[in-house]
Protein backbone atom coordinates (compact mmCIF):
# COMPACT_ATOMS: atom_id res chain seq x y z
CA UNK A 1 0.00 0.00 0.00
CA UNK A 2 2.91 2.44 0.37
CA UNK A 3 3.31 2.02 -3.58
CA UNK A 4 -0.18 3.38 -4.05
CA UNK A 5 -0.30 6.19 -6.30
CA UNK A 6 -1.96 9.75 -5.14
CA UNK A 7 -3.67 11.40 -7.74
CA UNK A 8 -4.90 15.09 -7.20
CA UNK A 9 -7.99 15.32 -10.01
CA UNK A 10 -8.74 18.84 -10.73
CA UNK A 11 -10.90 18.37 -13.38
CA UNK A 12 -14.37 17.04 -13.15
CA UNK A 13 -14.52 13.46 -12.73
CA UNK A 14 -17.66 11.15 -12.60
CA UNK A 15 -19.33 7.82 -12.51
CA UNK A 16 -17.64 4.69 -12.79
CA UNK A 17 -14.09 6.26 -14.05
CA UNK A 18 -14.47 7.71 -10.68
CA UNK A 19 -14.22 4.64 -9.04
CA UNK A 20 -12.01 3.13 -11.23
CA UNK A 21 -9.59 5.76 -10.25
CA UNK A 22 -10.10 5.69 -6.56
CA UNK A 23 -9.45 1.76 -6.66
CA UNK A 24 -6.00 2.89 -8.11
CA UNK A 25 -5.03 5.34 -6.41
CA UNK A 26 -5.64 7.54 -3.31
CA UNK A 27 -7.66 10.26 -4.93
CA UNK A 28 -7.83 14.06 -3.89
CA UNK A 29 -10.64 15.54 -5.90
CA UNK A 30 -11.22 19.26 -6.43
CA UNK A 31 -12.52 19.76 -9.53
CA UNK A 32 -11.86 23.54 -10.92
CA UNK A 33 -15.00 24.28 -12.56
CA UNK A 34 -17.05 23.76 -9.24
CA UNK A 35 -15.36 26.85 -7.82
CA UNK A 36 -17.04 30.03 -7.54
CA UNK A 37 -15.01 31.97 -9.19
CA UNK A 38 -13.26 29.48 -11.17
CA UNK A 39 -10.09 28.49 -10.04
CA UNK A 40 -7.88 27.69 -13.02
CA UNK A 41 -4.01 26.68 -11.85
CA UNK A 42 -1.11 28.12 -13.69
CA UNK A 43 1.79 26.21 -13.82
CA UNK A 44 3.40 27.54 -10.54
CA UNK A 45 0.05 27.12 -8.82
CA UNK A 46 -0.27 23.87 -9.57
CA UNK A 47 3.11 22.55 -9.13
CA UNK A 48 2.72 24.32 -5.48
CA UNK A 49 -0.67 22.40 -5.40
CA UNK A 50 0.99 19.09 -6.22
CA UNK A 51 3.67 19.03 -3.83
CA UNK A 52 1.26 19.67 -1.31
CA UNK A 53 -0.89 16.68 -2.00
CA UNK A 54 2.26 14.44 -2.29
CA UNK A 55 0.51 13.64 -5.83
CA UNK A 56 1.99 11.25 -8.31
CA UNK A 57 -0.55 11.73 -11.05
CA UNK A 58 -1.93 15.03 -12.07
CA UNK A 59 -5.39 14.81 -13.88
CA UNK A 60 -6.77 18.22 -15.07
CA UNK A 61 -9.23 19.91 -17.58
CA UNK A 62 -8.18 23.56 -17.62
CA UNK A 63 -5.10 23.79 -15.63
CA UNK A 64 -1.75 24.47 -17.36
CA UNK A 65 1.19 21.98 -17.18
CA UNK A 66 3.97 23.06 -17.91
CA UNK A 67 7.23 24.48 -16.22
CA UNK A 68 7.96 23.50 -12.66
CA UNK A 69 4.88 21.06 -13.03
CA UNK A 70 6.85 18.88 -15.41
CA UNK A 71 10.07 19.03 -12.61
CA UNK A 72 8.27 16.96 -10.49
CA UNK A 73 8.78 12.92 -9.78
CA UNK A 74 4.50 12.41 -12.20
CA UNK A 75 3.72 9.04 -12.99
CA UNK A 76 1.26 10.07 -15.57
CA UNK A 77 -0.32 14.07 -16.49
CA UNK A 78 -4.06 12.83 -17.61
CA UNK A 79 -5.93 15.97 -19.63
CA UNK A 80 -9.52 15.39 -19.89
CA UNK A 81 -9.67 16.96 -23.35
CA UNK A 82 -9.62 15.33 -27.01
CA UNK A 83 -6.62 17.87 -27.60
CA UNK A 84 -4.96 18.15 -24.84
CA UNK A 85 -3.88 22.01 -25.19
CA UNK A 86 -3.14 22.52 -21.42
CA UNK A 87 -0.28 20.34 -21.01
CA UNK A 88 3.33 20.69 -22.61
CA UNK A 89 3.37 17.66 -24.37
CA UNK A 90 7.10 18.33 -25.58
CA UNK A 91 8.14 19.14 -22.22
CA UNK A 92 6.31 16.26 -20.51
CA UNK A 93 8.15 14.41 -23.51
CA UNK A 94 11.93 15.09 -22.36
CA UNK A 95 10.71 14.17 -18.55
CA UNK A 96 9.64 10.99 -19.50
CA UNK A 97 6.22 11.71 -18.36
CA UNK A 98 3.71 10.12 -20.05
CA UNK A 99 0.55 12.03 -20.83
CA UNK A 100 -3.21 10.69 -21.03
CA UNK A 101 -5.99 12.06 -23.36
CA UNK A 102 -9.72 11.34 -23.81
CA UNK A 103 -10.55 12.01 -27.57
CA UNK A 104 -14.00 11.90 -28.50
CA UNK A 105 -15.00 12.53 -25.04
CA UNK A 106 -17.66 15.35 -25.98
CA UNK A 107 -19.01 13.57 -29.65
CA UNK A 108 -22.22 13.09 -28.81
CA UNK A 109 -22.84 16.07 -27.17
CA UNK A 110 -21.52 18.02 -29.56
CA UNK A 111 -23.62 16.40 -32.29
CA UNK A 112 -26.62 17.36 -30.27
CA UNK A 113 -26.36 20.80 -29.80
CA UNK A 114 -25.37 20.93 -33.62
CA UNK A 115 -28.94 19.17 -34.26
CA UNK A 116 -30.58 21.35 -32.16
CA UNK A 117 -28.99 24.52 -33.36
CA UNK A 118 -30.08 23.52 -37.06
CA UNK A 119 -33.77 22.57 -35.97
CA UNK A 120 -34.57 25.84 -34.20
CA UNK A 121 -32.70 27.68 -36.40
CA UNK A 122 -34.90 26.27 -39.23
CA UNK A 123 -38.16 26.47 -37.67
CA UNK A 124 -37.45 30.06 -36.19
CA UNK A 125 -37.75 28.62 -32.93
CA UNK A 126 -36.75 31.90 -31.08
CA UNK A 127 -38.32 34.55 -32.57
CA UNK A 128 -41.33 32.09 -32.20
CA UNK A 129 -41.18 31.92 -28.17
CA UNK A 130 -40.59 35.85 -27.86
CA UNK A 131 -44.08 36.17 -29.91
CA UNK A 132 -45.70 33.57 -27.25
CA UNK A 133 -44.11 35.35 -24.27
CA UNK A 134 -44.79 38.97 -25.47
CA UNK A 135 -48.43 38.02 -26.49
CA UNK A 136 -47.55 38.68 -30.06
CA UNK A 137 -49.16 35.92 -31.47
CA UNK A 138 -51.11 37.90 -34.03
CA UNK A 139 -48.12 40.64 -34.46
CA UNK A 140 -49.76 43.32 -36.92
CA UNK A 141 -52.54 41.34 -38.28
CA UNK A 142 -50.55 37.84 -39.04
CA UNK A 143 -51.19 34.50 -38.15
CA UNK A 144 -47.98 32.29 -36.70
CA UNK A 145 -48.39 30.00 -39.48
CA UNK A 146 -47.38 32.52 -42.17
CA UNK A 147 -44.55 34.29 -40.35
CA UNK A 148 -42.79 30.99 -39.29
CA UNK A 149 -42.91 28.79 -42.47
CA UNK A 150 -39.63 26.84 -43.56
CA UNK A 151 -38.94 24.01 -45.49
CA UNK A 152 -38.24 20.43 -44.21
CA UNK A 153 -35.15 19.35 -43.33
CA UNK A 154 -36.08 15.52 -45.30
CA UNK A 155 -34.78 14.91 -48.25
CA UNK A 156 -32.44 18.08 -48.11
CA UNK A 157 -28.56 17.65 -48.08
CA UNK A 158 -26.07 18.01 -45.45
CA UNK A 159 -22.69 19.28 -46.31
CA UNK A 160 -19.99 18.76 -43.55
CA UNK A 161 -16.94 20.27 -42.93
CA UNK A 162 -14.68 17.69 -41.28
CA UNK A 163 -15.64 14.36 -39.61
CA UNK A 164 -13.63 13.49 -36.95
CA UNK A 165 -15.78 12.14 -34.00
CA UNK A 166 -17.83 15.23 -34.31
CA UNK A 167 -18.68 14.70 -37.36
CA UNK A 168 -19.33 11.21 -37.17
CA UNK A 169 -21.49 12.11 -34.44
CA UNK A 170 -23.16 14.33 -36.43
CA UNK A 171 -23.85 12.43 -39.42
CA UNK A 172 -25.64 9.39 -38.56
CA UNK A 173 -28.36 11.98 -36.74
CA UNK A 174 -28.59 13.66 -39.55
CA UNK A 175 -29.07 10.97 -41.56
CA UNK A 176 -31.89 10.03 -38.83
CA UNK A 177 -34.27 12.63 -40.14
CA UNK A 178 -34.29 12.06 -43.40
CA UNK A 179 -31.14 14.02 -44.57
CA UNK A 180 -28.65 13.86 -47.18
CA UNK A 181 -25.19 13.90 -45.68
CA UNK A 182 -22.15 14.88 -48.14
CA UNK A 183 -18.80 15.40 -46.36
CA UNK A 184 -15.68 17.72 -47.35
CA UNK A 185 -12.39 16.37 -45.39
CA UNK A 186 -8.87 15.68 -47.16
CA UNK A 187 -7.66 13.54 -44.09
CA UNK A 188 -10.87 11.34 -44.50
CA UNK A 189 -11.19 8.24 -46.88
CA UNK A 190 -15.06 8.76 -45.98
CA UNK A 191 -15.33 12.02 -47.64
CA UNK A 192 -17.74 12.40 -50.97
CA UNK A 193 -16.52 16.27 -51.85
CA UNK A 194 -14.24 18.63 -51.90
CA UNK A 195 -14.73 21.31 -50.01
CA UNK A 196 -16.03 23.67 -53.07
CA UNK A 197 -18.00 20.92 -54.33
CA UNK A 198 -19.52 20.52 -51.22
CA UNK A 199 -20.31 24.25 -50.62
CA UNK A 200 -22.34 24.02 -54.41
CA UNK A 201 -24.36 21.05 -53.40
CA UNK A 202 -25.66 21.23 -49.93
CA UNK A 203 -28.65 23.20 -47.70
CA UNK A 204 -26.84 23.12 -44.68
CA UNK A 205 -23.30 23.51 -43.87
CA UNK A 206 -22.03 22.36 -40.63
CA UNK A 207 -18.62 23.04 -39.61
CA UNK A 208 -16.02 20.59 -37.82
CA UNK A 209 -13.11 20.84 -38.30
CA UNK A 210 -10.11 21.27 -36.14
CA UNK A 211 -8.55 24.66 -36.09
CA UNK A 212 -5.42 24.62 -38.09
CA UNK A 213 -3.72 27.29 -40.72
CA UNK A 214 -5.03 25.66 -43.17
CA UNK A 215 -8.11 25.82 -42.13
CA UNK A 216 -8.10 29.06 -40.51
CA UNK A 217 -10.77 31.30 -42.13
CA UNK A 218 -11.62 28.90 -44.64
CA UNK A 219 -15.28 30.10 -44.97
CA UNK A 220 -14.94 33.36 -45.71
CA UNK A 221 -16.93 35.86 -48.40
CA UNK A 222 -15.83 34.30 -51.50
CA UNK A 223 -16.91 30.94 -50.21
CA UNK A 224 -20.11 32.20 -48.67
CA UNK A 225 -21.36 33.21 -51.74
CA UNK A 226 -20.82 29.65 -53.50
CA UNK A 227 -22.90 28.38 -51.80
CA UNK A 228 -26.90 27.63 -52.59
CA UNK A 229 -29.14 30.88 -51.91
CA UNK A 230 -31.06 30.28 -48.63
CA UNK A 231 -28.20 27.57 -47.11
CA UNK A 232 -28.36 27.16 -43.03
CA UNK A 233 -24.45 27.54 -41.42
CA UNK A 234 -23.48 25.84 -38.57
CA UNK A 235 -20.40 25.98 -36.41
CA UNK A 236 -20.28 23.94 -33.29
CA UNK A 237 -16.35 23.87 -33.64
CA UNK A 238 -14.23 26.94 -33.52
CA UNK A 239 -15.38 31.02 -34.72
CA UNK A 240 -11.48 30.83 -36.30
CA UNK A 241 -12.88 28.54 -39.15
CA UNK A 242 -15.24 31.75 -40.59
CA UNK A 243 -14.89 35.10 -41.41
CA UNK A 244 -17.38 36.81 -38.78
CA UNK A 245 -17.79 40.06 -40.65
CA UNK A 246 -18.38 37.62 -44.43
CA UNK A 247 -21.21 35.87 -42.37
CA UNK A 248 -22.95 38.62 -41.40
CA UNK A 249 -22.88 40.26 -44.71
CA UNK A 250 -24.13 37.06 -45.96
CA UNK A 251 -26.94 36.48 -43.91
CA UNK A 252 -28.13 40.59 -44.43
CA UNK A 253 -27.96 39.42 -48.23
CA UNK A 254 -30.53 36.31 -47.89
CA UNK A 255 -27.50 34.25 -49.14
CA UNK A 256 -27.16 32.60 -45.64
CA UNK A 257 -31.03 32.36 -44.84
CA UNK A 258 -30.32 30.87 -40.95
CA UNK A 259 -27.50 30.43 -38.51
CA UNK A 260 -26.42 28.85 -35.51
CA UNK A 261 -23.34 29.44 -33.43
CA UNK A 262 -21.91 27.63 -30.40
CA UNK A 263 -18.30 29.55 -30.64
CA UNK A 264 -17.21 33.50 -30.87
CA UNK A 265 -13.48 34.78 -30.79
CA UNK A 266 -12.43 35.31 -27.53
CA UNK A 267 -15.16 33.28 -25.89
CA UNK A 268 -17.64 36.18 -25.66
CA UNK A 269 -19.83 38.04 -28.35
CA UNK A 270 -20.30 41.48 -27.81
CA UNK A 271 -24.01 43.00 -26.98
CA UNK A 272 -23.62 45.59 -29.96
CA UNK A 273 -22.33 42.79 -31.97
CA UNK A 274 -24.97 42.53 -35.58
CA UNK A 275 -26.13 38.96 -35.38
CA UNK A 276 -26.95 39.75 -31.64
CA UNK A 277 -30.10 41.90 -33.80
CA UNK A 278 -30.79 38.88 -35.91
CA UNK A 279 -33.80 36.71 -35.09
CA UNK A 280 -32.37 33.97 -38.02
CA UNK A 281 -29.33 33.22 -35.86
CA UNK A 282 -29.41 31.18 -32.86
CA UNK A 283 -26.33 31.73 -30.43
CA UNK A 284 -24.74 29.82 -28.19
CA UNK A 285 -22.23 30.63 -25.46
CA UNK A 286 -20.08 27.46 -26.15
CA UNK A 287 -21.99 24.82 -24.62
CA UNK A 288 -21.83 21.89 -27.09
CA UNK A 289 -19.52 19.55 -25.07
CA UNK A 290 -21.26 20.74 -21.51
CA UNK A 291 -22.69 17.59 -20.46
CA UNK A 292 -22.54 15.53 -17.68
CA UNK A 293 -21.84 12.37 -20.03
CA UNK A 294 -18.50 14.35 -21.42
CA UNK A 295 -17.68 14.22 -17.25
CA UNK A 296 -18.41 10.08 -17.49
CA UNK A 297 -16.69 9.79 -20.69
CA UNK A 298 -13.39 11.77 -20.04
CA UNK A 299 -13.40 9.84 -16.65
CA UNK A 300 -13.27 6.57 -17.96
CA UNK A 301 -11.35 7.06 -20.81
CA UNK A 302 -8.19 8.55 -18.44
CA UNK A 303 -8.77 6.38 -15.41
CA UNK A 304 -8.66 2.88 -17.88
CA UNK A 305 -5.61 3.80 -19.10
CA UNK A 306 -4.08 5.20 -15.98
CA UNK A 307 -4.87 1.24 -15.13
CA UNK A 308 -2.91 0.05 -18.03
CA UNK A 309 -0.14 2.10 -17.69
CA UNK A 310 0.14 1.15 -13.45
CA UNK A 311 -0.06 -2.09 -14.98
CA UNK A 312 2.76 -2.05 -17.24
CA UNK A 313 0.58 -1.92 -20.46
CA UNK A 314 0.09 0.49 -23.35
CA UNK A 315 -2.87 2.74 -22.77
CA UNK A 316 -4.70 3.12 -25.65
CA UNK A 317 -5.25 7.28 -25.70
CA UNK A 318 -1.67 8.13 -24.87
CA UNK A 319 -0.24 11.44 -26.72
CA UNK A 320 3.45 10.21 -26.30
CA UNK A 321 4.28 6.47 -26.22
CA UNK A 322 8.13 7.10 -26.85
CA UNK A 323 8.20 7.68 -23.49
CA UNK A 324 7.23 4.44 -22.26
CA UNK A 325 9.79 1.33 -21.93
């Protein structure tokens, strides 16, 4: 028992991965995002943090390791994210640390938000509630039926932009409702288009793709306008992947006829911002991977492989097996 590993979790951690981890190892858990404010570590912090707990193994969401955190005698760093963005991999590299990752850990609930984003966007599901709650029903002589018409989603085509899990996620719910689904990716030996293809051909584009310089502001006016009159945009990934200012244009133009948006630079969209004004646009404040199954997922994902590492195995989600013997 003197062997036994202490881990010090600061990300959220939940259901069975939970208990996985606390038959492992002797678990302090203190999850960042139930502080009030939110407590995020930087690398000093949590270095101080660690040598406090006497930890071993580090598992974190949003806390940065790097620096004096990679000095220290870690078993393992586990990140709870797909990408895991917060740790040094490099660094944690030349220690000889190996580092854990949970890809795919937010799919589903990704996929999800991107349905529901295209079904209220479609159906003018917002504007529609503010009518009901400001007793609007009959606003200047209408009837809801006329203001809130739009055409079925069945039978219409899907264009996506990337399918990683995401997108995978993504598609077969599409396909669920009668869609279409056409798919622009160069890393994919799934896809059916190329990306300008795909832009000619579909009703809806949905975005997700990883952020990269290639793709980088790859939607942007020139490519807004290829695409059919009256197309719905989604982006459930990243706000670097369009050109903000080219979508707004767009949609004032009826060449974007709907949009919904789970992302914004900097996290936050400004109140004077102009699709704040437009009921066609459904916003978001990043939310898409907010569910408590993401918490499961991550947690089982990290703590199985923590097991077969302890174990002397090969985890299956590690970022950088040339560390291990």
């Amino acid at each position: 028992m003197g062997d036994r590993p202490r881990a010090l979790v600061t990300a959220p951690f939940r259901g069975e991965g939970l208990e996985r981890l606390r038959g492992l190892c002797d678990v302090v858990y203190d999850p960042w995002i139930e502080h009030s404010p939110l407590r995020i570590y930087g690398p000093d912090q949590l270095a101080e943090r660690i040598r406090e707990e006497g930890a071993t193994v580090i598992v974190c969401e949003a806390d940065f390791c790097s620096g004096p955190v990679l000095e220290l005698p870690l078993i393992a760093i586990g990140s709870c994210r797909g990408d895991p963005t917060n740790v040094d991999v490099p660094a944690a590299t030349a220690a000889g640390i190996p580092v854990l990752r949970a890809p795919g850990r937010n799919a589903d609930a990704v996929a999800e938000l991107a349905l529901a984003l295209l079904l209220a966007a479609n159906r003018h599901v917002l504007p529609a509630d503010a009518d009901v709650r400001a007793g609007r029903i009959f606003k200047d002589g209408t009837i809801p039926y006329q203001r809130f018409r739009a055409w079925e989603l069945a039978g219409r085509t899907a264009g996506l932009v990337g399918l990683g899990a995401v997108g995978h996620a993504v598609r077969w719910r599409l396909e669920g409702i009668g869609m279409r689904v056409i798919v622009a990716d160069p890393y994919s030996d799934e896809a059916t288009h190329s990306l300008d293809a795909l832009l000619a051909e579909a009703d809806v584009v949905s975005m997700h793709a990883a952020v990269t310089p290639e793709t980088t502001g790859m939607i942007g006016a020139e490519r807004f306008a290829a695409m059919r009159d009256g197309v719905i945009f989604l982006n459930t990934a990243r706000a670097a992947l369009h050109d903000m200012d080219a979508l707004v244009e767009a949609l004032r133009s009826g060449k974007v006829a709907a949009a919904g948006l789970d992302h914004f630079p900097g996290e936050q969209l400004p109140t004077d911002h102009p699709l704040v004004s437009m009921p066609n646009v459904v916003l978001t404040p990043h939310i898409g991977g907010a569910s408590y199954d993401t918490e499961a997922n991550h947690s089982g994902m990290i703590a199985d492989d923590l097991a077969r590492l302890l174990a002397g195995e090969r985890p299956v989600h590690i970022v950088n097996p040339e560390v291990l013997p």
